[in-house]
C-alpha atoms as a PDB file:
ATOM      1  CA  UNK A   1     -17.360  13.569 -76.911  1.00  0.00           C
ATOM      2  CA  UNK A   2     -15.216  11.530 -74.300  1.00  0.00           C
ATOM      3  CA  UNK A   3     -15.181   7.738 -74.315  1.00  0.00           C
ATOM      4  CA  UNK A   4     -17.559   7.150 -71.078  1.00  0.00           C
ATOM      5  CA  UNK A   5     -20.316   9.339 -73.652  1.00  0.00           C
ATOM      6  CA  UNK A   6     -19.763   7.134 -76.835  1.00  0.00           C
ATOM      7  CA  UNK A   7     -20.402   3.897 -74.148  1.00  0.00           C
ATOM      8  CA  UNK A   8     -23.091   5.424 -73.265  1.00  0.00           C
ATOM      9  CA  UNK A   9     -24.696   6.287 -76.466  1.00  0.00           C
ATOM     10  CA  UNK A  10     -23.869   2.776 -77.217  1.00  0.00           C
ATOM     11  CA  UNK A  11     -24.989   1.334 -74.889  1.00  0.00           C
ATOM     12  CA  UNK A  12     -28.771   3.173 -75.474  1.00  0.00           C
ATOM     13  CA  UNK A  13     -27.802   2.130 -79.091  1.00  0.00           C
ATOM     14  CA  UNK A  14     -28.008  -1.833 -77.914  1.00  0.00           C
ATOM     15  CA  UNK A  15     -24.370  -1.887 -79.572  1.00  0.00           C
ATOM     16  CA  UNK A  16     -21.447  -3.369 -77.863  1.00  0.00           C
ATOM     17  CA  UNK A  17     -17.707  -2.278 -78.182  1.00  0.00           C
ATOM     18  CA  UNK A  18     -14.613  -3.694 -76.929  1.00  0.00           C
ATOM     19  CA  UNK A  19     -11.701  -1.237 -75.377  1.00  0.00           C
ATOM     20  CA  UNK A  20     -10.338  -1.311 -78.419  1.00  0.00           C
ATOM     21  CA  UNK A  21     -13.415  -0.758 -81.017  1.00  0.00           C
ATOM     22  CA  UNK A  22     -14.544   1.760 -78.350  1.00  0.00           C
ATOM     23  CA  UNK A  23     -11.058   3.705 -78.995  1.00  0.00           C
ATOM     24  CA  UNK A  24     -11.820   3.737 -82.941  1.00  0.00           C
ATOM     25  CA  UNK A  25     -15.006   4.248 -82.884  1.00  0.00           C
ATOM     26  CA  UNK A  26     -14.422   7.521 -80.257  1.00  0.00           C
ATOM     27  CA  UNK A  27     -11.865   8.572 -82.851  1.00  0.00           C
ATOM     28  CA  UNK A  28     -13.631   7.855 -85.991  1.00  0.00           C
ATOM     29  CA  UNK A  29     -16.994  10.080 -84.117  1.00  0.00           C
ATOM     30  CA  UNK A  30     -15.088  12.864 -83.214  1.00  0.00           C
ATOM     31  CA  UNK A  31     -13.861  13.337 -86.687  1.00  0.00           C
ATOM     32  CA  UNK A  32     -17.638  13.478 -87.828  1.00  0.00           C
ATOM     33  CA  UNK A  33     -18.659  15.813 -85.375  1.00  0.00           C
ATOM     34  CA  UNK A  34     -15.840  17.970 -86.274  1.00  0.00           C
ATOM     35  CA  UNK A  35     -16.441  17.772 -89.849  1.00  0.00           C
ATOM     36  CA  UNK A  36     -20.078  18.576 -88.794  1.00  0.00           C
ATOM     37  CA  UNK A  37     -19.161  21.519 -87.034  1.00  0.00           C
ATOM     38  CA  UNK A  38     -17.576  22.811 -90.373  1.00  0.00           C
ATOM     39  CA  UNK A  39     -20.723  22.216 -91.878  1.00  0.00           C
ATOM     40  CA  UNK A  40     -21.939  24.768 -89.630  1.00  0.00           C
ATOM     41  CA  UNK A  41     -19.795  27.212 -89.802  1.00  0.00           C
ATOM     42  CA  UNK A  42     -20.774  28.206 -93.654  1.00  0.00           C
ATOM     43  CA  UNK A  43     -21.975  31.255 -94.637  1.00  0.00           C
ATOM     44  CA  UNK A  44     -25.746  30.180 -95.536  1.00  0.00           C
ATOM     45  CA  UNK A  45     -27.619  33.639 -95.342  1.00  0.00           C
ATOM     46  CA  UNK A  46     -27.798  34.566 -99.107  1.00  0.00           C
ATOM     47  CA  UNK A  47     -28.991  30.893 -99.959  1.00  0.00           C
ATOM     48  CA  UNK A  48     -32.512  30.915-101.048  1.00  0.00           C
ATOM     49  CA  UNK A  49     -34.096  27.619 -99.720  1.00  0.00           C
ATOM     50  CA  UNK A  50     -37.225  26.315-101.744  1.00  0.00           C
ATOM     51  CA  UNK A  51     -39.563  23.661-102.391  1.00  0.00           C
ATOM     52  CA  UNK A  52     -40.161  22.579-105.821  1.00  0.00           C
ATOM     53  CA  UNK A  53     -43.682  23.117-107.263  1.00  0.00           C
ATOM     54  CA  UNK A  54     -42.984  19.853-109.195  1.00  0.00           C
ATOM     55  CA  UNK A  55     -44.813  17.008-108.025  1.00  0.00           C
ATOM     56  CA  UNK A  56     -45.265  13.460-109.056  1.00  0.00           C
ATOM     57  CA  UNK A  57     -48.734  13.621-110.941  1.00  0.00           C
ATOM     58  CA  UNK A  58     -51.242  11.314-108.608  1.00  0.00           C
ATOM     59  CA  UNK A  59     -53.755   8.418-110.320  1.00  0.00           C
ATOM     60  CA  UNK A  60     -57.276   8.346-108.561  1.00  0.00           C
ATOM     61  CA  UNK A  61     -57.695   5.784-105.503  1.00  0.00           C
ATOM     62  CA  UNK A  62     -60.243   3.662-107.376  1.00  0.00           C
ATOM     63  CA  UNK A  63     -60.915  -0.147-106.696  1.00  0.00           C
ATOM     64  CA  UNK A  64     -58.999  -2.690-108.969  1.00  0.00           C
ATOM     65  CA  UNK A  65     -59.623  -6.101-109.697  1.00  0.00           C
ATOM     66  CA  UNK A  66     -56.625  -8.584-108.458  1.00  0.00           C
ATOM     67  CA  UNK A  67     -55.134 -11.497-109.615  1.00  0.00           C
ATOM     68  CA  UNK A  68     -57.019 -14.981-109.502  1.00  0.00           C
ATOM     69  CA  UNK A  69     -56.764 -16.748-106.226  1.00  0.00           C
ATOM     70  CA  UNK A  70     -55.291 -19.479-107.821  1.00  0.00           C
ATOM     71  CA  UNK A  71     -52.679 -17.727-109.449  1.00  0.00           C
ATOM     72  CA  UNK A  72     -51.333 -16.197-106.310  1.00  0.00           C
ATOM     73  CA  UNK A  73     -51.202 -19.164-104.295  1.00  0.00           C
ATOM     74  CA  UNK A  74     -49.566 -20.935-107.052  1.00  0.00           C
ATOM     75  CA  UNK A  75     -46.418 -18.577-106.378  1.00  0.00           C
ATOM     76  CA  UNK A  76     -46.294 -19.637-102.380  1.00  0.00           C
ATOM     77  CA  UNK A  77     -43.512 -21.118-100.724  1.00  0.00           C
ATOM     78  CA  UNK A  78     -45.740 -22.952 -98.606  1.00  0.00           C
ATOM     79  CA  UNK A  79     -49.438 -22.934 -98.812  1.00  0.00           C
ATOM     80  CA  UNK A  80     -52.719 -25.068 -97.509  1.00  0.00           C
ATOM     81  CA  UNK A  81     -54.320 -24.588-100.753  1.00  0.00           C
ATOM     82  CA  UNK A  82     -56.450 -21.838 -99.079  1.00  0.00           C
ATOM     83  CA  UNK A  83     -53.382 -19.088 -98.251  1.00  0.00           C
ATOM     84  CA  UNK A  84     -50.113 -19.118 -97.236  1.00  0.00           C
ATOM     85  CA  UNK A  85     -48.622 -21.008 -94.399  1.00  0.00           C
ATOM     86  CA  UNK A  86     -45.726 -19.108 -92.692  1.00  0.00           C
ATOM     87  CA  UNK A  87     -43.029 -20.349 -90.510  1.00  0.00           C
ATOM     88  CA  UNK A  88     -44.322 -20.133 -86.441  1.00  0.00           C
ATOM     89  CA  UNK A  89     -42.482 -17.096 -84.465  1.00  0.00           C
ATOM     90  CA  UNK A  90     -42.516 -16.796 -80.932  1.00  0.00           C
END
């Protein structure tokens, strides 16, 4: 990839490079792809691929009682004594 395609992956990125970070950073890619393009240049076709059997065992979706509502809002930061009160964002 050229430099004009890295600033314009970047810039659909939302990242911003100098000249200079935009020269490293085109270097620095390249040398991934390339290593990449090793990658897929292995011989592969006497790999077998599988997917393990093994499975974490799964516990039954039942209903559990939670902790007291006291005890909960006695760990907030910041609370009405009802529930939590979080900073405004807008």
């Amino acid at each position: 990839m050229n430099q004009q395609e890295i600033a314009a992956l970047a810039e659909l990125c939302k990242l911003e490079f100098n000249d200079q970070a935009l020269e490293a950073f085109s270097e620095e890619f390249g040398a991934i792809l390339a290593f990449v393009n090793q990658l897929a240049e292995l011989e592969t076709g006497d790999t077998d691929a599988y997917v393990s059997s093994l499975h974490a065992p799964l516990r039954t979706d039942s209903a559990q009682p939670g902790l007291p509502h006291e005890q909960v809002i006695r760990n907030a930061p910041e609370t009405d004594g009802e529930g939590f009160l979080i900073p405004r964002v807008l």
